[in-house]
C-alpha atoms as a PDB file:
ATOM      1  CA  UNK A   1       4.044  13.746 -42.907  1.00  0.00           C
ATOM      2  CA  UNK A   2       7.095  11.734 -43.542  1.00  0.00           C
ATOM      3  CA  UNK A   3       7.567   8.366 -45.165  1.00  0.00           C
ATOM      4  CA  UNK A   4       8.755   7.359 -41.725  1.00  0.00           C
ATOM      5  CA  UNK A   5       5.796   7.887 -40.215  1.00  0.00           C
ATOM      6  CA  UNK A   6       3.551   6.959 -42.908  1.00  0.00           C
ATOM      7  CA  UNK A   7       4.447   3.785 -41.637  1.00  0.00           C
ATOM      8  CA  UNK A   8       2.609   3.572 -38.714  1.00  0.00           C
ATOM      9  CA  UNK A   9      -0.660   3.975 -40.657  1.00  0.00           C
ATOM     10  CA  UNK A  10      -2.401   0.602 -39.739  1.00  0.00           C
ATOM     11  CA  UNK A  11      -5.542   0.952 -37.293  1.00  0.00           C
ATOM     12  CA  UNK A  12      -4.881  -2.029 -34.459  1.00  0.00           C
ATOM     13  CA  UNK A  13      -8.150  -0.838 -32.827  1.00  0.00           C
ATOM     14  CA  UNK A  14     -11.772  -0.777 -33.167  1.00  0.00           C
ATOM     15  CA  UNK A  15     -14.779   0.593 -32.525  1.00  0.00           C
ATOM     16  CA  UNK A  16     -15.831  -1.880 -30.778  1.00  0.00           C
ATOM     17  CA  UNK A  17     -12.845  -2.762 -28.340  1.00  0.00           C
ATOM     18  CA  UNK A  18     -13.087   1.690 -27.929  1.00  0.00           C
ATOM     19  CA  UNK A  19     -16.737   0.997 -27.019  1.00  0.00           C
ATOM     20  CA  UNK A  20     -15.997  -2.293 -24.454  1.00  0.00           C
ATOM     21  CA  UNK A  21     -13.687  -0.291 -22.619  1.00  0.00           C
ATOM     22  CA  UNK A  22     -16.393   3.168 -22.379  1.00  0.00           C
ATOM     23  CA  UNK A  23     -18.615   0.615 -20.735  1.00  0.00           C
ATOM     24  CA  UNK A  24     -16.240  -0.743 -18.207  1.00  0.00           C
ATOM     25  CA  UNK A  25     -15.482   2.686 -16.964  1.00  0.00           C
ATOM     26  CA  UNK A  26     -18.935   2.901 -16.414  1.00  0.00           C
ATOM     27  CA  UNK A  27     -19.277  -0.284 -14.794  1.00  0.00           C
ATOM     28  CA  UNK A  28     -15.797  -0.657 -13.033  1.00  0.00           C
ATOM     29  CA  UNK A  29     -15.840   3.204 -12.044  1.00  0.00           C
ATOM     30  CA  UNK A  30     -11.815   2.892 -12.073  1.00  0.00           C
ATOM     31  CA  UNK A  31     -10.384   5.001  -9.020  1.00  0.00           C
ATOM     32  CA  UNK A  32      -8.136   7.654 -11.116  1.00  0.00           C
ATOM     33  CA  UNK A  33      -5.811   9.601  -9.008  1.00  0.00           C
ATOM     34  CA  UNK A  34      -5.097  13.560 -10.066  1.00  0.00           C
ATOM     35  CA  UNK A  35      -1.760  15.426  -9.753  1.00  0.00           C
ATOM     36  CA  UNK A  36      -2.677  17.977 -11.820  1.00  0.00           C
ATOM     37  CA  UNK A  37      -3.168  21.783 -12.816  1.00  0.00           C
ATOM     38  CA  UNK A  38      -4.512  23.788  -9.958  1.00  0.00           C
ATOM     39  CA  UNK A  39      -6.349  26.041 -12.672  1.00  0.00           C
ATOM     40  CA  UNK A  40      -8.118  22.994 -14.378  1.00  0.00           C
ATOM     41  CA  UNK A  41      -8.648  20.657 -11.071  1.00  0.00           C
ATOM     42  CA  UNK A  42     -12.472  21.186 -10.554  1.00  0.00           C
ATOM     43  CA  UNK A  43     -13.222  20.550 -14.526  1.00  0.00           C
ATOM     44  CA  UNK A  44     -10.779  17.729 -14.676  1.00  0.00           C
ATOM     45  CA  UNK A  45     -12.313  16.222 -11.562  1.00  0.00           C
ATOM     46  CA  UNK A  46     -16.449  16.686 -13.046  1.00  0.00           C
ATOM     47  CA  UNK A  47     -14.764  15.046 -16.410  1.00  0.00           C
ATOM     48  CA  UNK A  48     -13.898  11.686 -14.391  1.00  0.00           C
ATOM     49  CA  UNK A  49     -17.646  12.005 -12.936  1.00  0.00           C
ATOM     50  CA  UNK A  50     -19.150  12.731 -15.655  1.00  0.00           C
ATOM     51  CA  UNK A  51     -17.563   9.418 -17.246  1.00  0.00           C
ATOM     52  CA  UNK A  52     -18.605   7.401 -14.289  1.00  0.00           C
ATOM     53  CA  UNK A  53     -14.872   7.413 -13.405  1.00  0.00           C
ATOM     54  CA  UNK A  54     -13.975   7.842  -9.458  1.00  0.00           C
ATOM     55  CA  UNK A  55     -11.750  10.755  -8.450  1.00  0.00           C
ATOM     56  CA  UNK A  56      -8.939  12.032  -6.117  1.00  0.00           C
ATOM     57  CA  UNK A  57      -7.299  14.960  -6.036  1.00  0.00           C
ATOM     58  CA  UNK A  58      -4.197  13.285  -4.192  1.00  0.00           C
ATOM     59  CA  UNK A  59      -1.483  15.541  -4.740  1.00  0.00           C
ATOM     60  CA  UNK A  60       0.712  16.416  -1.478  1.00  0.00           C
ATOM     61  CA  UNK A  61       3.827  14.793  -0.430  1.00  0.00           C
ATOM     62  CA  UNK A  62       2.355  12.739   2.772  1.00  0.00           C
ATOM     63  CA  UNK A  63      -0.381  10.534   0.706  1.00  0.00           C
ATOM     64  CA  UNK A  64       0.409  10.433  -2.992  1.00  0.00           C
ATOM     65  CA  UNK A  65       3.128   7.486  -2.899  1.00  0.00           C
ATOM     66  CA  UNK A  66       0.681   5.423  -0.797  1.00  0.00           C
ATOM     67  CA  UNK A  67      -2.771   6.403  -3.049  1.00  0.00           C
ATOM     68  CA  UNK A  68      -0.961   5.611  -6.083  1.00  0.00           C
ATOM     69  CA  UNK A  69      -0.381   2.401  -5.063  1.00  0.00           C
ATOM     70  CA  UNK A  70      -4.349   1.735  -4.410  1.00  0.00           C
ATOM     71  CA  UNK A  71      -5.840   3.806  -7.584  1.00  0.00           C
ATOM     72  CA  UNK A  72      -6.562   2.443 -10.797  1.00  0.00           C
ATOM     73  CA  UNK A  73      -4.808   5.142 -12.379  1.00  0.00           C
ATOM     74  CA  UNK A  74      -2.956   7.767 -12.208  1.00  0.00           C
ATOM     75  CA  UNK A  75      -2.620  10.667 -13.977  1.00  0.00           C
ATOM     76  CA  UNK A  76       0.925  13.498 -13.883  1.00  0.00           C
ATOM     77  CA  UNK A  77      -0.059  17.009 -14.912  1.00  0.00           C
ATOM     78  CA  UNK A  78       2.707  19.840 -14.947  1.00  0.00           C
ATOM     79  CA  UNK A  79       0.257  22.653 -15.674  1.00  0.00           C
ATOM     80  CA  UNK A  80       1.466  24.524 -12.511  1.00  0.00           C
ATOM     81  CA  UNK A  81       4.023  22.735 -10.524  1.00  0.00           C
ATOM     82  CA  UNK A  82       5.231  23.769  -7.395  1.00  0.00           C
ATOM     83  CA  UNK A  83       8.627  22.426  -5.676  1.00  0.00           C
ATOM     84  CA  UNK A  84       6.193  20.430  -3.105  1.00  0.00           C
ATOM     85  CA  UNK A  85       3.655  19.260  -5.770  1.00  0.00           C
ATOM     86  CA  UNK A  86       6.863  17.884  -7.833  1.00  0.00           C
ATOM     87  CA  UNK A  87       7.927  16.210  -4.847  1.00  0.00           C
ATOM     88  CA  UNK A  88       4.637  14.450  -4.701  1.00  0.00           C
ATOM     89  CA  UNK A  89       4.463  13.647  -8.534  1.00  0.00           C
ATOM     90  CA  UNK A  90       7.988  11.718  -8.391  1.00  0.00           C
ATOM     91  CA  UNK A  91       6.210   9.934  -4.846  1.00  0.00           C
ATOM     92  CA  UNK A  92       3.485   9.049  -6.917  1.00  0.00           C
ATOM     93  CA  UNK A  93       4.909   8.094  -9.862  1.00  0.00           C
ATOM     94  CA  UNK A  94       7.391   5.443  -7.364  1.00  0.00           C
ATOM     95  CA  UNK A  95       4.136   4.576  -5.728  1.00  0.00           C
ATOM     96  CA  UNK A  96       2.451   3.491  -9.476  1.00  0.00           C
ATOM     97  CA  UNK A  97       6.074   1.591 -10.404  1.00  0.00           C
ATOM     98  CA  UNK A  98       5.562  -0.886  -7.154  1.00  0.00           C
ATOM     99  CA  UNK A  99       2.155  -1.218  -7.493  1.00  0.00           C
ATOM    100  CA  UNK A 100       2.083  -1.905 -11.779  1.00  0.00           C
ATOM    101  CA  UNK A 101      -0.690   1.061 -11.456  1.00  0.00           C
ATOM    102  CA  UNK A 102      -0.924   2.973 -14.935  1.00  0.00           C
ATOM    103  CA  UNK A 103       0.455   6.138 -14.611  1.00  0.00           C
ATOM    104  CA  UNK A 104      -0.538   8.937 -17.335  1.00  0.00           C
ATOM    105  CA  UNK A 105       2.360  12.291 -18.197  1.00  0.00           C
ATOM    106  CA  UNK A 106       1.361  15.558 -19.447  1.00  0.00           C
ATOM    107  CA  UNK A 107       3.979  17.165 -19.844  1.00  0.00           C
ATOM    108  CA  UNK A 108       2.418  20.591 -20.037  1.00  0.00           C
ATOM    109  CA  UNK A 109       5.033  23.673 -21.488  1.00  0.00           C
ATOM    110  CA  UNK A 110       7.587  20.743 -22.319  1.00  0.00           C
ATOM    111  CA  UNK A 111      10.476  22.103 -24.572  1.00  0.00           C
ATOM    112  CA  UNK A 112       9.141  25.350 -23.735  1.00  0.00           C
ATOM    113  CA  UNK A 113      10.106  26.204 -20.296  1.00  0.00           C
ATOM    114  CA  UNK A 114      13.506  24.357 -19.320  1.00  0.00           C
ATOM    115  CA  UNK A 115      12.574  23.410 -15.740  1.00  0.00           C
ATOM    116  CA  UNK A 116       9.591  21.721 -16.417  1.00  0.00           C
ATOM    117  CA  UNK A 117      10.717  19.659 -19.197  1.00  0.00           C
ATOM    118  CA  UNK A 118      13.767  18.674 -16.833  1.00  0.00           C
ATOM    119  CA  UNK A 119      10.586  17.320 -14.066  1.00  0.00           C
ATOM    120  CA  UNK A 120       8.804  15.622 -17.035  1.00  0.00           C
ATOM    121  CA  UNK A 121      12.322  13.775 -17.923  1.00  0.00           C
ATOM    122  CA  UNK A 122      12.908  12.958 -14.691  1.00  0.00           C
ATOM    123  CA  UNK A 123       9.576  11.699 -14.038  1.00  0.00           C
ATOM    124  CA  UNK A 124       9.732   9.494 -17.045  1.00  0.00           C
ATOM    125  CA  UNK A 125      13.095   8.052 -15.953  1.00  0.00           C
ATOM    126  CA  UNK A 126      11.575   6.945 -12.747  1.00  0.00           C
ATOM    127  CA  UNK A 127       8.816   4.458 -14.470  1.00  0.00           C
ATOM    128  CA  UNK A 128       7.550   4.654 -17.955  1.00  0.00           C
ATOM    129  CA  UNK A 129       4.191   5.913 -17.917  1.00  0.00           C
ATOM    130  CA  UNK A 130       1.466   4.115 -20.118  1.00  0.00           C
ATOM    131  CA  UNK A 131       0.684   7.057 -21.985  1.00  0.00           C
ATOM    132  CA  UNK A 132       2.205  10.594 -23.015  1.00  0.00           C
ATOM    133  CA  UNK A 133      -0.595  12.939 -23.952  1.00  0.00           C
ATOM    134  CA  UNK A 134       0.316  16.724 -24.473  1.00  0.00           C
ATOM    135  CA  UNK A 135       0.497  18.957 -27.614  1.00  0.00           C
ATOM    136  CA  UNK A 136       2.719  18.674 -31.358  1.00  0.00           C
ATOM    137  CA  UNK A 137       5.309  21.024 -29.305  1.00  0.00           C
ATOM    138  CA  UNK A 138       5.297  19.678 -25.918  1.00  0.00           C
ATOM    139  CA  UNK A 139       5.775  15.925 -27.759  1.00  0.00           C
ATOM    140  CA  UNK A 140       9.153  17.384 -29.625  1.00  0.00           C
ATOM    141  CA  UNK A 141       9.936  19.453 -26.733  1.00  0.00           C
ATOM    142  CA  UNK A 142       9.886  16.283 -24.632  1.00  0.00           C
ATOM    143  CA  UNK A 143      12.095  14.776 -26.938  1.00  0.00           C
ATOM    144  CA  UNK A 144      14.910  17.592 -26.988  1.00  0.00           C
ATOM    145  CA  UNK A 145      13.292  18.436 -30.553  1.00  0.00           C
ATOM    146  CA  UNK A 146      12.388  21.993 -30.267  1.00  0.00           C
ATOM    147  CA  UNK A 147       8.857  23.486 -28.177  1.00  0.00           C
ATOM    148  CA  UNK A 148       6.125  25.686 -28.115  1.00  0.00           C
ATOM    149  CA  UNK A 149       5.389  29.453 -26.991  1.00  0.00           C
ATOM    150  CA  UNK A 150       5.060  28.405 -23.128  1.00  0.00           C
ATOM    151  CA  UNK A 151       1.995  25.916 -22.842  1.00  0.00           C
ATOM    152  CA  UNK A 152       0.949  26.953 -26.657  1.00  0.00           C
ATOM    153  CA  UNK A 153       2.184  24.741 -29.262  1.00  0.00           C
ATOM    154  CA  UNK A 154       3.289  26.239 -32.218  1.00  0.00           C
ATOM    155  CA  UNK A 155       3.400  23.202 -34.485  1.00  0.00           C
ATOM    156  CA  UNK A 156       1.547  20.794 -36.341  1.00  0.00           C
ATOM    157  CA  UNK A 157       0.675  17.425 -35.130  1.00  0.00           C
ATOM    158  CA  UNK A 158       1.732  15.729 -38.082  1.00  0.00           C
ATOM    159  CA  UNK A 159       5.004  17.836 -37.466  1.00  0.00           C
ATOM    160  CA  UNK A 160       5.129  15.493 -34.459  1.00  0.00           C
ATOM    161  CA  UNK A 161       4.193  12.091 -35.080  1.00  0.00           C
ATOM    162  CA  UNK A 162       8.245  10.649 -35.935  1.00  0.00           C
ATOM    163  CA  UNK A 163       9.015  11.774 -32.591  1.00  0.00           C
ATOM    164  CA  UNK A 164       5.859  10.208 -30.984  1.00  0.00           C
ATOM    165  CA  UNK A 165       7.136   6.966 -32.754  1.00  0.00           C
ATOM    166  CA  UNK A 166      10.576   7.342 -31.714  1.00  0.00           C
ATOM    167  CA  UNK A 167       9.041   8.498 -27.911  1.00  0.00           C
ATOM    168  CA  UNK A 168       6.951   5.645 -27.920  1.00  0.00           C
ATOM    169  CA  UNK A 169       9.147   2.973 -29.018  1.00  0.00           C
ATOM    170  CA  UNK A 170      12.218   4.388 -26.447  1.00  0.00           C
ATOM    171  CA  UNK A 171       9.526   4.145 -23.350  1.00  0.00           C
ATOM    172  CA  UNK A 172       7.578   0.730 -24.556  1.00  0.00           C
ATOM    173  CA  UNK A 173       4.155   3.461 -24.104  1.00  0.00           C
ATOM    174  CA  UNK A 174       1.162   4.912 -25.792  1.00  0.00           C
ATOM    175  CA  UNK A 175       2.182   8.754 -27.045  1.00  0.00           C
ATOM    176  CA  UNK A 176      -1.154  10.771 -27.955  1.00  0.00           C
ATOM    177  CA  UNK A 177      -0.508  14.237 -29.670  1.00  0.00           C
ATOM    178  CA  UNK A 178      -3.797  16.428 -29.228  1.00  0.00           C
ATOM    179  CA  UNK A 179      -5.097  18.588 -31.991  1.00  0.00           C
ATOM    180  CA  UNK A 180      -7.700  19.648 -34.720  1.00  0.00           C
ATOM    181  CA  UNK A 181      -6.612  15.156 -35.771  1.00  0.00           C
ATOM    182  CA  UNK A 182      -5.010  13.552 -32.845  1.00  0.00           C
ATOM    183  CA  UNK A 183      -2.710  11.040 -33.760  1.00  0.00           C
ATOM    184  CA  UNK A 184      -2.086   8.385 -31.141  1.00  0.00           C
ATOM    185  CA  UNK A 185       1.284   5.721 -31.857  1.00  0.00           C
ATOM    186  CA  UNK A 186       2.193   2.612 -29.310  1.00  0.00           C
ATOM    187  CA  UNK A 187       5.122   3.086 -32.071  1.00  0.00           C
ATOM    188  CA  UNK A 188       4.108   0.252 -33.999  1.00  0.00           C
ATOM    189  CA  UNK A 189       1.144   1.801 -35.499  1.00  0.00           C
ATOM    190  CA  UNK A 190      -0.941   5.393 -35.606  1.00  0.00           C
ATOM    191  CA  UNK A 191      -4.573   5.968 -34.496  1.00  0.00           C
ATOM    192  CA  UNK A 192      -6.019   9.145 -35.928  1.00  0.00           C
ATOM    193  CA  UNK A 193      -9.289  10.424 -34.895  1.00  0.00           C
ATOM    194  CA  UNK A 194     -10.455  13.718 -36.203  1.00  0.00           C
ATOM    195  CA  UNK A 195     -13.877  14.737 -34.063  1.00  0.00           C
ATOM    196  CA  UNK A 196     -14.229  17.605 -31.429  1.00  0.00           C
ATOM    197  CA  UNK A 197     -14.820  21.353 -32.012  1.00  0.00           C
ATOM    198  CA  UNK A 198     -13.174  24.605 -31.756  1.00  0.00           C
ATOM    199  CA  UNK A 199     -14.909  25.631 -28.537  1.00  0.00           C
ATOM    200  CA  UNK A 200     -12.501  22.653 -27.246  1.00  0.00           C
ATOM    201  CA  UNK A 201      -9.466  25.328 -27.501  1.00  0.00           C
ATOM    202  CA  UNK A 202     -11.278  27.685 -25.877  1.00  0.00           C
ATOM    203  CA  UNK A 203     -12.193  26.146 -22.191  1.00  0.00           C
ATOM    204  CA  UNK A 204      -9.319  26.211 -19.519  1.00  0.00           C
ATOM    205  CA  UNK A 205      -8.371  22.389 -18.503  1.00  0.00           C
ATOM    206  CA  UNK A 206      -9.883  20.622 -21.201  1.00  0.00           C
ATOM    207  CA  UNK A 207      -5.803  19.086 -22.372  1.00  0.00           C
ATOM    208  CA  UNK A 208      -5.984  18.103 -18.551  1.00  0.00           C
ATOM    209  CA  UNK A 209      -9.706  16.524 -18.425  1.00  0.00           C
ATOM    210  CA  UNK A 210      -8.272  14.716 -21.819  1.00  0.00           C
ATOM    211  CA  UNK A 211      -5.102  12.970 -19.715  1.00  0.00           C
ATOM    212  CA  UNK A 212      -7.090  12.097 -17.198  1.00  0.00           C
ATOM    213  CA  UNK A 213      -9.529  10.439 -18.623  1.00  0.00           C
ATOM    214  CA  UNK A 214      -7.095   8.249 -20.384  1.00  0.00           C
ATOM    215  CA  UNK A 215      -5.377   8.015 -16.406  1.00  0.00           C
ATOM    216  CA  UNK A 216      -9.082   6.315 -16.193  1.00  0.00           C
ATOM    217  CA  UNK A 217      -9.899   4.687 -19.447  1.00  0.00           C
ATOM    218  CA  UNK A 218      -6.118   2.581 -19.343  1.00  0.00           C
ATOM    219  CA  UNK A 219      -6.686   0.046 -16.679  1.00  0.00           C
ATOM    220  CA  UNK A 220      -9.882  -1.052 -18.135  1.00  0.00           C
ATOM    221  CA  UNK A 221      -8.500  -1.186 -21.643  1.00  0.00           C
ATOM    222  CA  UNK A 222      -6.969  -4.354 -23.570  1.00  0.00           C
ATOM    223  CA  UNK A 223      -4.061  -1.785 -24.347  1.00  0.00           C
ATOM    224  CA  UNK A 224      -3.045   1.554 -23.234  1.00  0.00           C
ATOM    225  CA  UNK A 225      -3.505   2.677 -27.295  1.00  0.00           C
ATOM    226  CA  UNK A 226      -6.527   1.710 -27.082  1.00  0.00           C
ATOM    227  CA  UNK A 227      -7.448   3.554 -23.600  1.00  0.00           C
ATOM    228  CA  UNK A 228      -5.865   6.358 -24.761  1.00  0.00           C
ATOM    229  CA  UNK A 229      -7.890   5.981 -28.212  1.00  0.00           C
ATOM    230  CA  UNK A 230     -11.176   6.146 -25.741  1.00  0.00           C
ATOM    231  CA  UNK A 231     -11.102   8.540 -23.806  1.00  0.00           C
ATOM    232  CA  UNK A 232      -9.714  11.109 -26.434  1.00  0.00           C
ATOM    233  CA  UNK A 233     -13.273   9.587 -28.917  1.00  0.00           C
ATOM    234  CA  UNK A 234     -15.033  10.049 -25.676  1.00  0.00           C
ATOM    235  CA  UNK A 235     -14.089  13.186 -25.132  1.00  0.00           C
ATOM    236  CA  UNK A 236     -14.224  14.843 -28.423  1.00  0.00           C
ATOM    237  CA  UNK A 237     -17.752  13.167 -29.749  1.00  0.00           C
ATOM    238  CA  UNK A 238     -18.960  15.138 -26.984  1.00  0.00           C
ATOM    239  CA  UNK A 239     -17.530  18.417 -27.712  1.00  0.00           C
ATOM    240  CA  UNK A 240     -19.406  18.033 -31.044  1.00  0.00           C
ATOM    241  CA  UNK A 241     -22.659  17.047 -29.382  1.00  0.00           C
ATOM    242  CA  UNK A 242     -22.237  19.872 -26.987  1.00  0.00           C
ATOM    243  CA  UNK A 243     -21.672  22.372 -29.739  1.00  0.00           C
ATOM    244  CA  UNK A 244     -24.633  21.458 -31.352  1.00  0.00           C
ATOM    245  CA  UNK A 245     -26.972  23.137 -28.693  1.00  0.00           C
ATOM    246  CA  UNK A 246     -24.629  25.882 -27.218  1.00  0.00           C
ATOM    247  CA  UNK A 247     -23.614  29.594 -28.463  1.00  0.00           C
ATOM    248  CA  UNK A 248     -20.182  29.397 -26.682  1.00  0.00           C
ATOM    249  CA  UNK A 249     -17.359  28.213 -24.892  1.00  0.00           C
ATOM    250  CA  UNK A 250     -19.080  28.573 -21.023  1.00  0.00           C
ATOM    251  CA  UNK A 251     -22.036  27.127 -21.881  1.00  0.00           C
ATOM    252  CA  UNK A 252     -20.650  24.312 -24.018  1.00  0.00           C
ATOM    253  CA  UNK A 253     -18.387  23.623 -20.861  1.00  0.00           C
ATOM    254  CA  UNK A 254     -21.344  22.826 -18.916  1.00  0.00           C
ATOM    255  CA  UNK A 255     -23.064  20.831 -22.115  1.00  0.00           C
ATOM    256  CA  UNK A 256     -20.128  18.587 -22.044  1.00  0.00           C
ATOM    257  CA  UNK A 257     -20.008  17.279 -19.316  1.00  0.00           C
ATOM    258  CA  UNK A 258     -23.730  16.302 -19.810  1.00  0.00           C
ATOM    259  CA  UNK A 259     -23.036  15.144 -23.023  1.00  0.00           C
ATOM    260  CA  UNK A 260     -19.946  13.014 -21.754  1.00  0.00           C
ATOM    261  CA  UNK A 261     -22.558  11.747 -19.065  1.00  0.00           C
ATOM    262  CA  UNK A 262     -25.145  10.833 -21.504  1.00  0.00           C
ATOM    263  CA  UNK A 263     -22.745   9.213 -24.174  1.00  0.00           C
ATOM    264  CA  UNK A 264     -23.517   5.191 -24.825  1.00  0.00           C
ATOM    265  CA  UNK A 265     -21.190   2.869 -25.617  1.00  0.00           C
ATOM    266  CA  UNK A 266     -23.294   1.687 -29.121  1.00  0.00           C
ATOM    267  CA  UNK A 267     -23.222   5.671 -29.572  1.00  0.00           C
ATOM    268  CA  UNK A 268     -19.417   5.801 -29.291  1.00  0.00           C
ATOM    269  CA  UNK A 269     -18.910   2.693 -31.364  1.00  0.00           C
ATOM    270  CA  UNK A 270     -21.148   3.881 -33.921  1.00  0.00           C
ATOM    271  CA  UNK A 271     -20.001   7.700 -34.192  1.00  0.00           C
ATOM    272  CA  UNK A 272     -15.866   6.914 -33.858  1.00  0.00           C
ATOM    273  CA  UNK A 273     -13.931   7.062 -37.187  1.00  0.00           C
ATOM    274  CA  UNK A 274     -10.292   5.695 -36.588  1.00  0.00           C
ATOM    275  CA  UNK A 275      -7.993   6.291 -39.793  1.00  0.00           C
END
């Protein structure tokens, strides 16, 4: 990691303001609206339930202006696009801007595959989202800095975090860069939380389920950092808990989301290391 980004090291979060906000998505049940990859949709959408979130899978070119205007949240997800679902993303995204709704990007394949990264540029020109989750390569390729093997990433996320300052600071947002420690900047400092499991890698969606949650977790939050910071403890803590009782990746799927289900705020707070 660079001196540059060595910087950013001071925690501005804690357990307990990660824990306040787990309970209000349990109490508020924030309405999170889901543009997102056709493959992941039915595990992204039990994620949000299983967090006590609402869900809607509002993604055509008729509604998703409108919705976006009466979610919570809102969360941008260029697994697949299509030339009609990117129509509806740049609706809803518009929709989000008039309303001051929270709008989440993951940019899925950024830097990798030009036309995509062209939609998630575009997309960020219309309205700044509140948070930028995707991979080490998809945060550089975002940023004109290089990319992964198609949706893979094939660098580190410490690799990363300069640009995720320099992202972050250019937008006024929250950038989180998943993996095995994800680092999460509002550009003036770095969260790092290092829970989760292997088996994590090894379920379709579960990048997707992450951004959405934090499309959920962000307008209950004092901050989008610290949404962001929330949903990706949330998240992970259960992975591990999940792991503990499962002998792979499709049955920890399902153990997950009972674990994400089951998950207390006092067990959050109490479990979440932030470096």
């Amino acid at each position: 990691m660079t001196d540059r980004a060595m910087a950013l090291a001071a925690v501005t979060a804690t357990a307990g303001e990660l824990a306040d906000c787990w309970e209000a998505v349990r109490d508020q049940s924030p309405l999170t609206q889901c543009l997102t990859n056709i493959v992941a949709a039915p595990f992204v959408a039990n994620v949000l339930l299983a967090a006590g979130a609402s869900v809607a899978m509002v993604d055509n070119t008729h509604e998703a202006e409108e919705f976006a205007g009466v979610a919570a949240g809102v969360a941008v997800n260029l697994g697949t696009p299509y030339d009609d679902t990117v129509t509806a993303m740049r609706a809803a995204v518009r929709g989000a801007a008039k309303a001051g709704t929270p709008w989440v990007l993951d940019p899925v394949g950024a830097g990798g595959l030009p036309w995509r990264t062209q939609v998630a540029r575009d997309l960020v020109g219309l309205a700044p989202p509140a948070v930028v989750r995707g991979n080490a390569s998809e945060i550089l390729g975002l940023t004109g800095a290089g990319g992964g093997r198609g949706v893979d990433s094939t660098d580190a996320v410490e690799d990363a975090v300069t640009a995720a300052r320099d992202l972050a600071t250019e937008l006024g947002t929250t950038v989180a860069v998943s993996g095995p420690t994800d680092h999460l900047t509002d550009g003036q400092s770095l969260l790092r939380l290092a829970h989760g499991h292997p088996w994590m890698t090894r379920v379709t969606g579960m990048g997707c389920a992450l951004g959405a949650l934090m499309a959920a977790c962000t307008p209950v939050a004092p901050s989008p950092l610290v949404g962001a910071a929330t949903a990706t403890a949330a998240l992970t803590l259960a992975a591990e808990t999940a792991a503990e009782s499962t002998a792979g990746p499709g049955t920890f799927a399902a153990a997950l989301l009972d674990e994400l289900s089951l998950l207390a705020p006092t067990d959050l707070a109490a479990r979440v290391e932030l470096r």
